[in-house]
C-alpha atoms as a PDB file:
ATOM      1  CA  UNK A   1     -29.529 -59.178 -83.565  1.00  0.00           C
ATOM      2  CA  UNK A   2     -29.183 -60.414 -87.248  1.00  0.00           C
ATOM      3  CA  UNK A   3     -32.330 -58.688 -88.523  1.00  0.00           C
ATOM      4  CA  UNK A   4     -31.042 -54.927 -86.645  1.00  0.00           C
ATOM      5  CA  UNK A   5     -27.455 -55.649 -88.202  1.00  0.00           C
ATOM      6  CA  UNK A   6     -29.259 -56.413 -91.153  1.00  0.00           C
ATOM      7  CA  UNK A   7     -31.649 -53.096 -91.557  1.00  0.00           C
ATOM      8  CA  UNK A   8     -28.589 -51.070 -90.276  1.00  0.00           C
ATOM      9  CA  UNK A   9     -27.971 -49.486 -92.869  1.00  0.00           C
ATOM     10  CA  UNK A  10     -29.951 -46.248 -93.144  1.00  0.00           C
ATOM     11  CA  UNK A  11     -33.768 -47.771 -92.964  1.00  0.00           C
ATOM     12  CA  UNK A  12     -34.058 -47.706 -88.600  1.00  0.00           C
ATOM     13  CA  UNK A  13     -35.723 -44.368 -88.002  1.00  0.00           C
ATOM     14  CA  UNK A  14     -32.726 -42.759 -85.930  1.00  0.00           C
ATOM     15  CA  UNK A  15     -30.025 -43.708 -88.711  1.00  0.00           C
ATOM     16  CA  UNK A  16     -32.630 -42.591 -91.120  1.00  0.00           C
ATOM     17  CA  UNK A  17     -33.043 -38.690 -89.942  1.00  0.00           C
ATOM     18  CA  UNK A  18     -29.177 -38.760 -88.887  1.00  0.00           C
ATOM     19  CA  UNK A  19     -28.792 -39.766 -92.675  1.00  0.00           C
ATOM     20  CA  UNK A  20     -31.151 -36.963 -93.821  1.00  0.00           C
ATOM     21  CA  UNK A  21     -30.468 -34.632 -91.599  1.00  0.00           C
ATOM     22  CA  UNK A  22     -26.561 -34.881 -92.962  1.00  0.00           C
ATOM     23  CA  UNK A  23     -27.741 -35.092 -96.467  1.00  0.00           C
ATOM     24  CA  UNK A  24     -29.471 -31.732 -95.958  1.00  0.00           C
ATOM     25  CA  UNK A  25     -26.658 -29.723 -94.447  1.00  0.00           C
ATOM     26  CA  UNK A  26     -24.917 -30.999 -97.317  1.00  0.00           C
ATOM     27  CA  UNK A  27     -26.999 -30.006 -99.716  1.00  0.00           C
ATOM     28  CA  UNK A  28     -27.430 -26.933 -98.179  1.00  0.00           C
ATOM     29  CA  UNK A  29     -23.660 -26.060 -97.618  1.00  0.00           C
ATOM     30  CA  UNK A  30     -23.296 -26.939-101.495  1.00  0.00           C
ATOM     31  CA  UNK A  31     -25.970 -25.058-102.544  1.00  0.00           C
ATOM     32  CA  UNK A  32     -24.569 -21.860-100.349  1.00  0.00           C
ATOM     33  CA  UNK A  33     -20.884 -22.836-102.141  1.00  0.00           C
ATOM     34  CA  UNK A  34     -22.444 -22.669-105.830  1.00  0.00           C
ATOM     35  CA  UNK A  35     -23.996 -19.873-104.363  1.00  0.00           C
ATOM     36  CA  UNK A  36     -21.039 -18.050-103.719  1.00  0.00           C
ATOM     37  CA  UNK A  37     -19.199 -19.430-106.880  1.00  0.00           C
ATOM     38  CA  UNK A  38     -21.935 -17.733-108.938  1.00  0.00           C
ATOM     39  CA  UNK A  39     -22.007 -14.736-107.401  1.00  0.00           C
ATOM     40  CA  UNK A  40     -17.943 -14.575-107.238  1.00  0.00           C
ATOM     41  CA  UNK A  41     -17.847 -14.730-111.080  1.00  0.00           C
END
């Protein structure tokens, strides 16, 4: 149990794509937002 508390944080493969999978929406939804910012000025 120590060593899966341990590599908890992000490196097991299901945290891992929940992790990316956030960090692309994000980038995405920021991306559309400077979009948007651009385009309104």
């Amino acid at each position: 149990m120590s060593k899966g508390s341990r590599v908890s944080h992000g490196y097991c493969p299901d945290c891992f794509d929940r992790t990316m999978e956030r960090a692309q929406g994000w980038l995405l939804a920021r991306s559309a937002g400077n979009r948007g910012l651009a385009l309104g000025r």
